[in-house]
PDB file of N, CA and C in Angstrom:
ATOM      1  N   UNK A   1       0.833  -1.185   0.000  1.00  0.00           N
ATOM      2  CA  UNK A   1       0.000   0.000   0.000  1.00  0.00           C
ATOM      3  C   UNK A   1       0.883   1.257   0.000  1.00  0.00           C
ATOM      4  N   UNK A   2       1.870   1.433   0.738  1.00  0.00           N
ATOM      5  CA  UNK A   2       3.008   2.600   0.821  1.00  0.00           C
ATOM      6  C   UNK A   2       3.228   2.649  -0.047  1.00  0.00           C
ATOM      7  N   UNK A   3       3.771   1.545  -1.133  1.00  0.00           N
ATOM      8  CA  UNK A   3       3.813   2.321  -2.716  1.00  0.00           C
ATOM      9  C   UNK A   3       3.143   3.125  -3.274  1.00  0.00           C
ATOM     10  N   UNK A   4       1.641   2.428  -3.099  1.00  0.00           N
ATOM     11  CA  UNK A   4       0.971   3.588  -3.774  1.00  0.00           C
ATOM     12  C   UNK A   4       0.528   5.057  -3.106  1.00  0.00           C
ATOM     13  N   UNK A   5       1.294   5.159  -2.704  1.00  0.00           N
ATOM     14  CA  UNK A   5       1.401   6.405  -1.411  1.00  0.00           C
ATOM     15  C   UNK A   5       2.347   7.200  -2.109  1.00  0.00           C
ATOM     16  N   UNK A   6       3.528   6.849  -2.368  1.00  0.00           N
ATOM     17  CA  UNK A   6       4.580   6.830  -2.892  1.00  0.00           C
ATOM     18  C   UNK A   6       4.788   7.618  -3.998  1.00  0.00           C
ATOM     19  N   UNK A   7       3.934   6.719  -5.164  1.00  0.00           N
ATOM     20  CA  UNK A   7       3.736   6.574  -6.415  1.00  0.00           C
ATOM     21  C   UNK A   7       2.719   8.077  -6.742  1.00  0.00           C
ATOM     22  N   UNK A   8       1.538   8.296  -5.463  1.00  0.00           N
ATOM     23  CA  UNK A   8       0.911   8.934  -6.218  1.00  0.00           C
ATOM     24  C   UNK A   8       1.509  10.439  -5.638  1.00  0.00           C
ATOM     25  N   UNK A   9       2.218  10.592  -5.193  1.00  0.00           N
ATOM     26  CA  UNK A   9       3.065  11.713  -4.556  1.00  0.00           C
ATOM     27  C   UNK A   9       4.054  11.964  -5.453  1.00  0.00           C
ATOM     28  N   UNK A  10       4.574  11.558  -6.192  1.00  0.00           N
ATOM     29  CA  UNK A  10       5.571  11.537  -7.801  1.00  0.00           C
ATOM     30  C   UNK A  10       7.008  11.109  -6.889  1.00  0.00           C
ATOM     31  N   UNK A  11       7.076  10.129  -6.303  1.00  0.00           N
ATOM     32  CA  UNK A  11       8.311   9.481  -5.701  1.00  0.00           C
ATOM     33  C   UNK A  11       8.117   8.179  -6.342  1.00  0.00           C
ATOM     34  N   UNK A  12       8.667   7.806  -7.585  1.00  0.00           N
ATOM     35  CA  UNK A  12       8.114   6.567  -8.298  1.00  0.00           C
ATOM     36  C   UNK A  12       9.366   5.907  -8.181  1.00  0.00           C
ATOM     37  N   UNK A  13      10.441   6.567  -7.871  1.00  0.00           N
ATOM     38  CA  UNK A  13      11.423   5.219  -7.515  1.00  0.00           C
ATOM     39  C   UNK A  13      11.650   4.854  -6.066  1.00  0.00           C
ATOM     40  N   UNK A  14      11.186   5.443  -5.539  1.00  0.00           N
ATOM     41  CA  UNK A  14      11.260   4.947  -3.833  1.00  0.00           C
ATOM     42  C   UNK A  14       9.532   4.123  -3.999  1.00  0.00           C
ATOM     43  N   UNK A  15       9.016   4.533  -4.905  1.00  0.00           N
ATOM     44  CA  UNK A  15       7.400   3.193  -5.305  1.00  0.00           C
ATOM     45  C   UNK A  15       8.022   2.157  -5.508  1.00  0.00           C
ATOM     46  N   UNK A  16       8.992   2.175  -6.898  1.00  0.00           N
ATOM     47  CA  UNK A  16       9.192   0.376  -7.043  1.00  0.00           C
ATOM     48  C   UNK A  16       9.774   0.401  -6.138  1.00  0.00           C
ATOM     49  N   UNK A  17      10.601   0.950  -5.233  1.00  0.00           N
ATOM     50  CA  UNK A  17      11.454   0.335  -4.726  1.00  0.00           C
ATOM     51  C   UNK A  17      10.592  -0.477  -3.228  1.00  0.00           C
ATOM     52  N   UNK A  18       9.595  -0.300  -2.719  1.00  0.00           N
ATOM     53  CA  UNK A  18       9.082  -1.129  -2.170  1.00  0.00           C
ATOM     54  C   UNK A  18       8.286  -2.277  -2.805  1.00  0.00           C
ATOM     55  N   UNK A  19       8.246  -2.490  -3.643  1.00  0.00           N
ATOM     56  CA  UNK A  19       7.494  -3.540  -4.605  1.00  0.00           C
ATOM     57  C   UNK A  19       9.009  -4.514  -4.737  1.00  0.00           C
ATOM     58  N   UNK A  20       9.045  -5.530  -3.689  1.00  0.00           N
ATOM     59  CA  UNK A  20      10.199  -6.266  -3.673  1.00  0.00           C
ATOM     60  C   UNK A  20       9.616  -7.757  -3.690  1.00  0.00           C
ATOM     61  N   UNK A  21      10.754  -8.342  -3.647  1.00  0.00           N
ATOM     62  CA  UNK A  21      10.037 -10.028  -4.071  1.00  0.00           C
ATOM     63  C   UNK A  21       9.523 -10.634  -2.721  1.00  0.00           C
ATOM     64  N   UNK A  22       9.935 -10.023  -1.470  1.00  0.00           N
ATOM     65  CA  UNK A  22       8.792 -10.295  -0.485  1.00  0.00           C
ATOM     66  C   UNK A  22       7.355 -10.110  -0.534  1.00  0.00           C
ATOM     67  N   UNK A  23       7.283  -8.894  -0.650  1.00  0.00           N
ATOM     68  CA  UNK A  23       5.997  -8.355  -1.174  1.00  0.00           C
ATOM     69  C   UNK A  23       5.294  -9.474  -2.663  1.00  0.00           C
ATOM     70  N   UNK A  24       5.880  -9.426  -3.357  1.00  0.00           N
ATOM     71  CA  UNK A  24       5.523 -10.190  -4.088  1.00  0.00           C
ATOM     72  C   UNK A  24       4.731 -11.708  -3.590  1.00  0.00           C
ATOM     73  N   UNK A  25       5.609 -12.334  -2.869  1.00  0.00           N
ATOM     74  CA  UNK A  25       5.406 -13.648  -2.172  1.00  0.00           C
ATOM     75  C   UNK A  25       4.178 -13.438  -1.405  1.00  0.00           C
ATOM     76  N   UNK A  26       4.223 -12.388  -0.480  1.00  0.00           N
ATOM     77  CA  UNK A  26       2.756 -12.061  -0.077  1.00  0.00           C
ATOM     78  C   UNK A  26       1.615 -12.076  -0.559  1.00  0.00           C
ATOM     79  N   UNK A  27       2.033 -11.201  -2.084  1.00  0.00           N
ATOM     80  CA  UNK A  27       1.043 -10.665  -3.009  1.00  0.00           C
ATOM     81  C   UNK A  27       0.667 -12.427  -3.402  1.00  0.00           C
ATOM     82  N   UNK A  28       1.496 -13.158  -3.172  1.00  0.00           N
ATOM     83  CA  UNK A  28       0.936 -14.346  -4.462  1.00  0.00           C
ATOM     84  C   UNK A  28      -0.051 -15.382  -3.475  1.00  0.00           C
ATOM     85  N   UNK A  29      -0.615 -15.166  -2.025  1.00  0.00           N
ATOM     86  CA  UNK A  29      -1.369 -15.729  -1.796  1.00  0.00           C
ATOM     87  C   UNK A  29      -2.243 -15.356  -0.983  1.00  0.00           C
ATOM     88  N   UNK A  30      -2.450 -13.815  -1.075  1.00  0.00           N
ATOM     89  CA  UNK A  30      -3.228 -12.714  -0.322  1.00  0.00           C
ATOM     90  C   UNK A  30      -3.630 -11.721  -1.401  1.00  0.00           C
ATOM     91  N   UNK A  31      -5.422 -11.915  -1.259  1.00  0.00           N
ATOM     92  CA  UNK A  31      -6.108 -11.262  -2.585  1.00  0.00           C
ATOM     93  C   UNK A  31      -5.526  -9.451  -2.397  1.00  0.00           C
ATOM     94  N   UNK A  32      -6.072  -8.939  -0.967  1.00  0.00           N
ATOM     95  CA  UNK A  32      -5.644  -7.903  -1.149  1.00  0.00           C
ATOM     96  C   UNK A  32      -4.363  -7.653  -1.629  1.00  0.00           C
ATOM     97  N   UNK A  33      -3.020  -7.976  -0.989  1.00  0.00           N
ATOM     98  CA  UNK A  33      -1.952  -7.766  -0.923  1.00  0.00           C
ATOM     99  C   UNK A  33      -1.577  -7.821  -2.582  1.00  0.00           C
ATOM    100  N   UNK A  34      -2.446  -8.787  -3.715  1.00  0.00           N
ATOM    101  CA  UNK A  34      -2.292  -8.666  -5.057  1.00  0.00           C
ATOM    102  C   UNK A  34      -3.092  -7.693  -5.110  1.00  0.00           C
ATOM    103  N   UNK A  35      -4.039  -6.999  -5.014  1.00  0.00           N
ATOM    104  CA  UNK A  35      -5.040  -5.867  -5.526  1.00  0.00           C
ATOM    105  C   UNK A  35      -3.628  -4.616  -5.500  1.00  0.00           C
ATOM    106  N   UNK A  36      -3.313  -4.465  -4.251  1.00  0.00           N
ATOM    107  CA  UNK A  36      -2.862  -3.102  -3.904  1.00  0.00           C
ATOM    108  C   UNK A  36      -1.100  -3.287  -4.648  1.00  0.00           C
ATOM    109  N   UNK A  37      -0.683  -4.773  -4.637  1.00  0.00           N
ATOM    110  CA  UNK A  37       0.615  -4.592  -5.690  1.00  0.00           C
ATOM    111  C   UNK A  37       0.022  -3.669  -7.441  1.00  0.00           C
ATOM    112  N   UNK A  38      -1.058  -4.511  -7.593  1.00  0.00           N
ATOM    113  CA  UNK A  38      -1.439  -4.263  -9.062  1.00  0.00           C
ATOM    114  C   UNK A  38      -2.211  -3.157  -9.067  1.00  0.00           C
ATOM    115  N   UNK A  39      -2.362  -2.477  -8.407  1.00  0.00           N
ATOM    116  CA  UNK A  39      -2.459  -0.792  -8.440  1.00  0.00           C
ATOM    117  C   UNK A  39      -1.294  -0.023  -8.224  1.00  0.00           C
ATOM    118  N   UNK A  40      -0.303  -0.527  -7.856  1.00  0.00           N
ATOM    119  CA  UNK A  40       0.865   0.131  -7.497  1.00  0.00           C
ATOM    120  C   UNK A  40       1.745   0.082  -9.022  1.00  0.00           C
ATOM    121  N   UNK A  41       1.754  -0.972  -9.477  1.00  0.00           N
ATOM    122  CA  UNK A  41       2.075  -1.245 -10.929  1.00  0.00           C
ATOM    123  C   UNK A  41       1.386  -0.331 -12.275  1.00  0.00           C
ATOM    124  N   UNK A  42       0.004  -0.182 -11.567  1.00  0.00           N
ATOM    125  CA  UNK A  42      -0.585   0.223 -12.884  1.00  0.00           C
ATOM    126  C   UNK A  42      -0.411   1.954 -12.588  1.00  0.00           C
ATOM    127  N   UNK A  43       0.039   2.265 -11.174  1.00  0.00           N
ATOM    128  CA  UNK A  43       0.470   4.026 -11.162  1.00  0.00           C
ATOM    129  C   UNK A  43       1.470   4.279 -11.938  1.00  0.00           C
ATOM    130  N   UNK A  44       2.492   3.305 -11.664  1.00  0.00           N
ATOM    131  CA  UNK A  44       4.262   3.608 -12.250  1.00  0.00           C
ATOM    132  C   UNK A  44       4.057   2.735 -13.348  1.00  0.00           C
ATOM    133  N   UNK A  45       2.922   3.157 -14.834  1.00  0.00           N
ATOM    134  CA  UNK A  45       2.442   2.639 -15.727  1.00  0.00           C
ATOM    135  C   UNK A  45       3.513   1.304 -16.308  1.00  0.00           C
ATOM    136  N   UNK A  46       3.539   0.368 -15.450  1.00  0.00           N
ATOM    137  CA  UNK A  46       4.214  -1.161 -15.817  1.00  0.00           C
ATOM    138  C   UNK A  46       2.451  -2.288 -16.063  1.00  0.00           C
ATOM    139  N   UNK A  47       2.116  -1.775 -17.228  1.00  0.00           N
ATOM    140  CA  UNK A  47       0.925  -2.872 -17.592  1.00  0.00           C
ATOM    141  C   UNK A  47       0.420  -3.854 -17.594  1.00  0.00           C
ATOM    142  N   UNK A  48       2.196  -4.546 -17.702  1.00  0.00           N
ATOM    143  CA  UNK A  48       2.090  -6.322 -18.320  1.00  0.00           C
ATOM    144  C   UNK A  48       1.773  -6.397 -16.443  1.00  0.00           C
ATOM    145  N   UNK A  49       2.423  -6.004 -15.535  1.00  0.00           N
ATOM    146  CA  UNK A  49       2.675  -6.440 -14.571  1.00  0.00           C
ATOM    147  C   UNK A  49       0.954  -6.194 -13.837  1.00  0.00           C
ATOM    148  N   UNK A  50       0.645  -4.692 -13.946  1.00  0.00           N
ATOM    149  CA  UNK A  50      -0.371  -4.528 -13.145  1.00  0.00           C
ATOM    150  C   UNK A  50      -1.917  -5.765 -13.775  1.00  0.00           C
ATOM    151  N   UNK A  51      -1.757  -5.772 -15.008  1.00  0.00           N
ATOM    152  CA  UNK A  51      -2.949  -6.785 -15.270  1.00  0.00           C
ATOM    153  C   UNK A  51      -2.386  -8.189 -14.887  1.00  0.00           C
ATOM    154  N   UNK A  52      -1.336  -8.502 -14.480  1.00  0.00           N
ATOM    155  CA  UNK A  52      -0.762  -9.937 -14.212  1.00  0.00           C
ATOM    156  C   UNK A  52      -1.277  -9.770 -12.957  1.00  0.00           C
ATOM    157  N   UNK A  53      -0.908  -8.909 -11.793  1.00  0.00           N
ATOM    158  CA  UNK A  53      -1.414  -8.913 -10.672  1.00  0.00           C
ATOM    159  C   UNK A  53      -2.709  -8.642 -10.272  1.00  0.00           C
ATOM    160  N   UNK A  54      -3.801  -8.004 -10.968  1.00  0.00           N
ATOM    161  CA  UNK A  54      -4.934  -7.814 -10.865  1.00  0.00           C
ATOM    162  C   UNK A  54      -5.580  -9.012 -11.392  1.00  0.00           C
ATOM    163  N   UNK A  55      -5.359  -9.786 -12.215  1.00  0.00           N
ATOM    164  CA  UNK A  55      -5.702 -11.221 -12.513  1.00  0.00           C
ATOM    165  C   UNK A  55      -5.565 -12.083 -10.939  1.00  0.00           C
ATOM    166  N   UNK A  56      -4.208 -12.217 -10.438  1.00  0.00           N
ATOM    167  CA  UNK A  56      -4.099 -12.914  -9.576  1.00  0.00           C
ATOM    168  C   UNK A  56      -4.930 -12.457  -8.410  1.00  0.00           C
ATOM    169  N   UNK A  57      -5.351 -11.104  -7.845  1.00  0.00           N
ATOM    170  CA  UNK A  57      -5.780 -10.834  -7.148  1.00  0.00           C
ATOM    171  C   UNK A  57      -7.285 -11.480  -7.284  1.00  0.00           C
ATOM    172  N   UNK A  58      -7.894 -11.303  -8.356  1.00  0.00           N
ATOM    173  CA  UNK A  58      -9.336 -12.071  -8.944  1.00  0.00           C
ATOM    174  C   UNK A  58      -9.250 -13.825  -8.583  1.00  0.00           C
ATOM    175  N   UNK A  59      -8.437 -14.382  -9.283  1.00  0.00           N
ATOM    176  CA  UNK A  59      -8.290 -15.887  -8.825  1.00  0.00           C
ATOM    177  C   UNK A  59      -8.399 -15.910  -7.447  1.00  0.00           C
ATOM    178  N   UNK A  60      -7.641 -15.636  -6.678  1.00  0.00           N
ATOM    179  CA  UNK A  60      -7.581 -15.510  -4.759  1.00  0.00           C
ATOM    180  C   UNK A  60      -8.593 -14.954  -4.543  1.00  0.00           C
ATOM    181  N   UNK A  61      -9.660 -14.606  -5.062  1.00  0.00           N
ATOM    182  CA  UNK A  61     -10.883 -14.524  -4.276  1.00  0.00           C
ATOM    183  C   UNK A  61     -11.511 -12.956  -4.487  1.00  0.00           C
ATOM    184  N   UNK A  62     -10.777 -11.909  -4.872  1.00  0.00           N
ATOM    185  CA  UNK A  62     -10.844 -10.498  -4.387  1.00  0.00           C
ATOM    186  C   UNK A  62     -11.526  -9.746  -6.088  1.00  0.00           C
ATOM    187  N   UNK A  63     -13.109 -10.171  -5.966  1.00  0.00           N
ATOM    188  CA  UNK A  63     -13.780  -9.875  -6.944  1.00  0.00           C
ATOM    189  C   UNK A  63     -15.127  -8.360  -6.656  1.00  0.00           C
ATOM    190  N   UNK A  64     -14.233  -7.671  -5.923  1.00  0.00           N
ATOM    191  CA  UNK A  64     -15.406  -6.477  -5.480  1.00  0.00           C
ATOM    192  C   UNK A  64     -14.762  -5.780  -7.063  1.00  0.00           C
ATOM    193  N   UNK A  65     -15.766  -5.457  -7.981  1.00  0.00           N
ATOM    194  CA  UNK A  65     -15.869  -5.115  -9.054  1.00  0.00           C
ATOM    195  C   UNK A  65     -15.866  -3.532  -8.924  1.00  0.00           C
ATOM    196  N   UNK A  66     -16.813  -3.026  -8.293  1.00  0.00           N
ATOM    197  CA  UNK A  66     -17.995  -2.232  -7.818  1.00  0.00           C
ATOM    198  C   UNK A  66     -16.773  -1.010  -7.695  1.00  0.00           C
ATOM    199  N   UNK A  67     -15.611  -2.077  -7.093  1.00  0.00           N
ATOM    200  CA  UNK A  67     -14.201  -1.316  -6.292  1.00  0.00           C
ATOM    201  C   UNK A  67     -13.329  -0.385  -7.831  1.00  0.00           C
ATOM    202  N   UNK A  68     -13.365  -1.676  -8.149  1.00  0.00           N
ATOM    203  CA  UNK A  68     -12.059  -1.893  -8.876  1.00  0.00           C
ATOM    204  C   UNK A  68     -12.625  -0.788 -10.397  1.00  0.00           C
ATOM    205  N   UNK A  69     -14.062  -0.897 -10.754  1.00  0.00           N
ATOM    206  CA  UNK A  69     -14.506   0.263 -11.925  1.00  0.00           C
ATOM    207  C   UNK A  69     -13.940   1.351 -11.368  1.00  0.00           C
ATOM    208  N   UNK A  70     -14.085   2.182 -10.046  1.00  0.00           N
ATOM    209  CA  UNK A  70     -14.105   3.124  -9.570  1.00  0.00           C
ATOM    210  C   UNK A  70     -12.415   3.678  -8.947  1.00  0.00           C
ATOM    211  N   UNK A  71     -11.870   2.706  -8.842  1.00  0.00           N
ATOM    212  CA  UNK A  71     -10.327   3.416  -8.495  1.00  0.00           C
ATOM    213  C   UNK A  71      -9.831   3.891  -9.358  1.00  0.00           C
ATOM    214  N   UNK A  72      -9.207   5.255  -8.440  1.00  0.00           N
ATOM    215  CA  UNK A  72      -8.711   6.140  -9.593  1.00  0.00           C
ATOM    216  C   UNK A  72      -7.073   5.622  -9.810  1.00  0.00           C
ATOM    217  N   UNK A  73      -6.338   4.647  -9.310  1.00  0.00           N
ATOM    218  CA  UNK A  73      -5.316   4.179  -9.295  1.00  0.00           C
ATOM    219  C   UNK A  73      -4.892   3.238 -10.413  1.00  0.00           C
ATOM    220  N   UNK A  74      -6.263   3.128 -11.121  1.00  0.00           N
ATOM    221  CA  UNK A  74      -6.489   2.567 -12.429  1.00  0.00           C
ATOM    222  C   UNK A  74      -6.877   3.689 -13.646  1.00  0.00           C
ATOM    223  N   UNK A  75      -7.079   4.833 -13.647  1.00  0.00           N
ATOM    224  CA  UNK A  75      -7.184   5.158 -14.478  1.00  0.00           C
ATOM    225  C   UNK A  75      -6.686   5.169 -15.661  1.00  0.00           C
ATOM    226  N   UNK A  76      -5.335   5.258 -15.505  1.00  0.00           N
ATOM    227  CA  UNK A  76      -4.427   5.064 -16.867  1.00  0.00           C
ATOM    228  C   UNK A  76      -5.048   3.834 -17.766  1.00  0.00           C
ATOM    229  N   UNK A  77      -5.263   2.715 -17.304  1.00  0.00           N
ATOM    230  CA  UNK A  77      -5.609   1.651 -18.150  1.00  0.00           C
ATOM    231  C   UNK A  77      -7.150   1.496 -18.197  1.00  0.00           C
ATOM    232  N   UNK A  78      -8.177   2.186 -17.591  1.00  0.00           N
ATOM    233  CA  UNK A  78      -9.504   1.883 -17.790  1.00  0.00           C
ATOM    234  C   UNK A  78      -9.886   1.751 -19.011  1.00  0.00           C
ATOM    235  N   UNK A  79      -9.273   2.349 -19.950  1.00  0.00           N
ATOM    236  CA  UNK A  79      -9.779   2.155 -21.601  1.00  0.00           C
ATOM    237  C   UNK A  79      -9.306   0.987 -22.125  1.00  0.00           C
ATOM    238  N   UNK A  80      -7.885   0.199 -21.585  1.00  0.00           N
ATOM    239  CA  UNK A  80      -7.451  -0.823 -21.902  1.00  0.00           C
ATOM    240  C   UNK A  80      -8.400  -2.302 -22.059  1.00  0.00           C
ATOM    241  N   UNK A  81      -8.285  -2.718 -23.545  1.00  0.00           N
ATOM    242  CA  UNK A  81      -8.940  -3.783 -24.145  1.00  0.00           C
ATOM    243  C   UNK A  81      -9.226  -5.057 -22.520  1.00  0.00           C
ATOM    244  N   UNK A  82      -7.418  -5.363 -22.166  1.00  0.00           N
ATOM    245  CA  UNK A  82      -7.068  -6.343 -21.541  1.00  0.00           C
ATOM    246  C   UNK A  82      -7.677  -6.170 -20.018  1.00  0.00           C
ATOM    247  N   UNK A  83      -7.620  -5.038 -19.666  1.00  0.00           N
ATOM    248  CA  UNK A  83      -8.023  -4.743 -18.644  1.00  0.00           C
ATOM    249  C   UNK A  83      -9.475  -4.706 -18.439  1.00  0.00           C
ATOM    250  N   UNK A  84     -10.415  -3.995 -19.639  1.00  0.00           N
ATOM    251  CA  UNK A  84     -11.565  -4.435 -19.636  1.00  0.00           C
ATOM    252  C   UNK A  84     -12.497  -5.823 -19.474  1.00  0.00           C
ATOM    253  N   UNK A  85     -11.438  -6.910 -20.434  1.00  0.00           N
ATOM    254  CA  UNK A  85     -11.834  -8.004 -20.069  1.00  0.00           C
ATOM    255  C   UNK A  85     -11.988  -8.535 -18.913  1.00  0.00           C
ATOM    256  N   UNK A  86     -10.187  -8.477 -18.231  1.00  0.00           N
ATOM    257  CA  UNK A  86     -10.727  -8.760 -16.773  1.00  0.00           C
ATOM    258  C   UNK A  86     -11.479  -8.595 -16.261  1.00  0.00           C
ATOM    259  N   UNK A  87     -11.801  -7.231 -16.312  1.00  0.00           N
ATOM    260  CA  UNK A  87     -13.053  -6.703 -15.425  1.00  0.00           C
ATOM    261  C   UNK A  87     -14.402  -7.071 -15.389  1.00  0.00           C
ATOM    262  N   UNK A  88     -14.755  -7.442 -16.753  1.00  0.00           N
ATOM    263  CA  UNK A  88     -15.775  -8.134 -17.468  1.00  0.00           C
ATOM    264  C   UNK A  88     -15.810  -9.492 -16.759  1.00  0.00           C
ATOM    265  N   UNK A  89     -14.788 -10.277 -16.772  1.00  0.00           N
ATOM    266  CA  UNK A  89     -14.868 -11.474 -16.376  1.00  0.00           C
ATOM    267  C   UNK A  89     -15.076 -12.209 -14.892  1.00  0.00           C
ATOM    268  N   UNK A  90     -15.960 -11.062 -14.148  1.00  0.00           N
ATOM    269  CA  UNK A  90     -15.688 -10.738 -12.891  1.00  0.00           C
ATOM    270  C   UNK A  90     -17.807 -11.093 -12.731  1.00  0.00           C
ATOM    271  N   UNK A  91     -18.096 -11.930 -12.043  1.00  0.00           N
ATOM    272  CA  UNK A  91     -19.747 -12.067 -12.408  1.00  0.00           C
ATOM    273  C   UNK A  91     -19.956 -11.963 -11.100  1.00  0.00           C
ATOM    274  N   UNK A  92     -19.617 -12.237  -9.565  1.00  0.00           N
ATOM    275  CA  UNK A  92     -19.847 -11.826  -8.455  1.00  0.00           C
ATOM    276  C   UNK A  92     -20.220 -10.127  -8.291  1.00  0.00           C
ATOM    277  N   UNK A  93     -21.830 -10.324  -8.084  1.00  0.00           N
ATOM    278  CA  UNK A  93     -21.896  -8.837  -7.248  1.00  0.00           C
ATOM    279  C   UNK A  93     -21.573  -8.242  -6.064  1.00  0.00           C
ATOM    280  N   UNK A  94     -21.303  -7.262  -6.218  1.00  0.00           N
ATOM    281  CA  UNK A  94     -20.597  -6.561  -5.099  1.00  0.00           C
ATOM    282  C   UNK A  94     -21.484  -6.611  -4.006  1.00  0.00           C
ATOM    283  N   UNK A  95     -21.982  -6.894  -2.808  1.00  0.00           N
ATOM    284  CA  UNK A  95     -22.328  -7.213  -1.710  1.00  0.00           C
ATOM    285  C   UNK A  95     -22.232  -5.406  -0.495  1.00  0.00           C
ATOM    286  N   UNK A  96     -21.585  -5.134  -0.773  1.00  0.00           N
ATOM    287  CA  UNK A  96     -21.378  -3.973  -0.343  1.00  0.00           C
ATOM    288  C   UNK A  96     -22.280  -2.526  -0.393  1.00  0.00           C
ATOM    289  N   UNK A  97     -21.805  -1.345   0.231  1.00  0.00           N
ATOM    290  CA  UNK A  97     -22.758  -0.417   0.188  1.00  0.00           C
ATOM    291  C   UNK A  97     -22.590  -0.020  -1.669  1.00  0.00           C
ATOM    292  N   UNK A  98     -23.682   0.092  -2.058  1.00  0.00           N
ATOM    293  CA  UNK A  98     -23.356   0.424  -4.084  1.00  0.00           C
ATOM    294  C   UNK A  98     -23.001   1.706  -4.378  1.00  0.00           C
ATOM    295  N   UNK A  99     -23.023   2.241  -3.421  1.00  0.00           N
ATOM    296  CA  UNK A  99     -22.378   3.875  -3.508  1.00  0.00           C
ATOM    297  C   UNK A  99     -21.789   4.542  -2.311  1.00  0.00           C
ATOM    298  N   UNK A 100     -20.537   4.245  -2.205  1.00  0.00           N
ATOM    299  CA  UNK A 100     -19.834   4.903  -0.901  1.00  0.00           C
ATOM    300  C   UNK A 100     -19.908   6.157  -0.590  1.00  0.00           C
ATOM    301  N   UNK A 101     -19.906   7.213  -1.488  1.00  0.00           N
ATOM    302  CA  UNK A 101     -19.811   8.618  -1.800  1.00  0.00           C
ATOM    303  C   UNK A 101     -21.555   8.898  -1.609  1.00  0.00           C
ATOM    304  N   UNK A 102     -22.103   8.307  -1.783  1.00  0.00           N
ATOM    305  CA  UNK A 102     -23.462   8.774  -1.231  1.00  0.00           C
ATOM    306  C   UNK A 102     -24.139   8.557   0.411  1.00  0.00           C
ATOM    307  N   UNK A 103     -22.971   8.197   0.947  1.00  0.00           N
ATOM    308  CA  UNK A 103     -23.554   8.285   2.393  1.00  0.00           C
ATOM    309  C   UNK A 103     -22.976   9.762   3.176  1.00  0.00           C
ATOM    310  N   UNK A 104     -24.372   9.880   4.090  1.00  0.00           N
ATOM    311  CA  UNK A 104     -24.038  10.887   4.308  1.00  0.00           C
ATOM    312  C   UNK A 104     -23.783  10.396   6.219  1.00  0.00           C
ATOM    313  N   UNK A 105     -23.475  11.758   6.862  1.00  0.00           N
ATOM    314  CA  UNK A 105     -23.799  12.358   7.913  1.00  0.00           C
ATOM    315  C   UNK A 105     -24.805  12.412   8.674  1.00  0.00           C
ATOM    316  N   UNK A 106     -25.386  11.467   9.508  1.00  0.00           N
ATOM    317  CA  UNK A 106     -26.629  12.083  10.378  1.00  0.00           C
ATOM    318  C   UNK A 106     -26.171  12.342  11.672  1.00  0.00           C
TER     319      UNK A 106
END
């Protein structure tokens, strides 16, 4: 997650530089821990990598869709063919509140 802290602050080599093969190992059997690598990838625009890890994050379980249309940590690739598919290929509904930004204050 500090990467993308990192990353979106324009410190993109102290970003990869926490994206290490520990992290990785994490990432490869913890849905989040792949979500938030493969947003960290897709800031410091490395493609092949961020749709490799956003795939894996989907296999391990981590199919909140609802999420993943709406991060802006994806923007760069939202138009992307490959990336669309994934996203597409995602048939679990989101279970969650359907609009976060619409709750208010009482």
């Amino acid at each position: 997650i500090y990467a993308t802290f990192l990353s979106a602050l324009g410190f993109n080599d102290e970003a990869r530089a926490q994206l290490t093969d520990e992290v990785k190992k994490t990432a490869d059997t913890d849905h989040d821990a792949a979500y938030w690598l493969a947003s960290a990838y897709a800031m410091e625009g490395e493609r092949e990598d961020a749709l490799k890890w956003l795939r894996r994050a989907i296999e391990l379980g981590n199919e909140n869709k609802h999420w993943f249309e709406r991060d802006k940590n994806w923007d760069s690739l939202r138009d992307d063919p490959e990336y669309q598919e994934i996203i597409g290929s995602i048939h679990t509904p989101f279970s969650g509140d359907p609009d976060p930004d619409s709750r208010t204050n009482e």
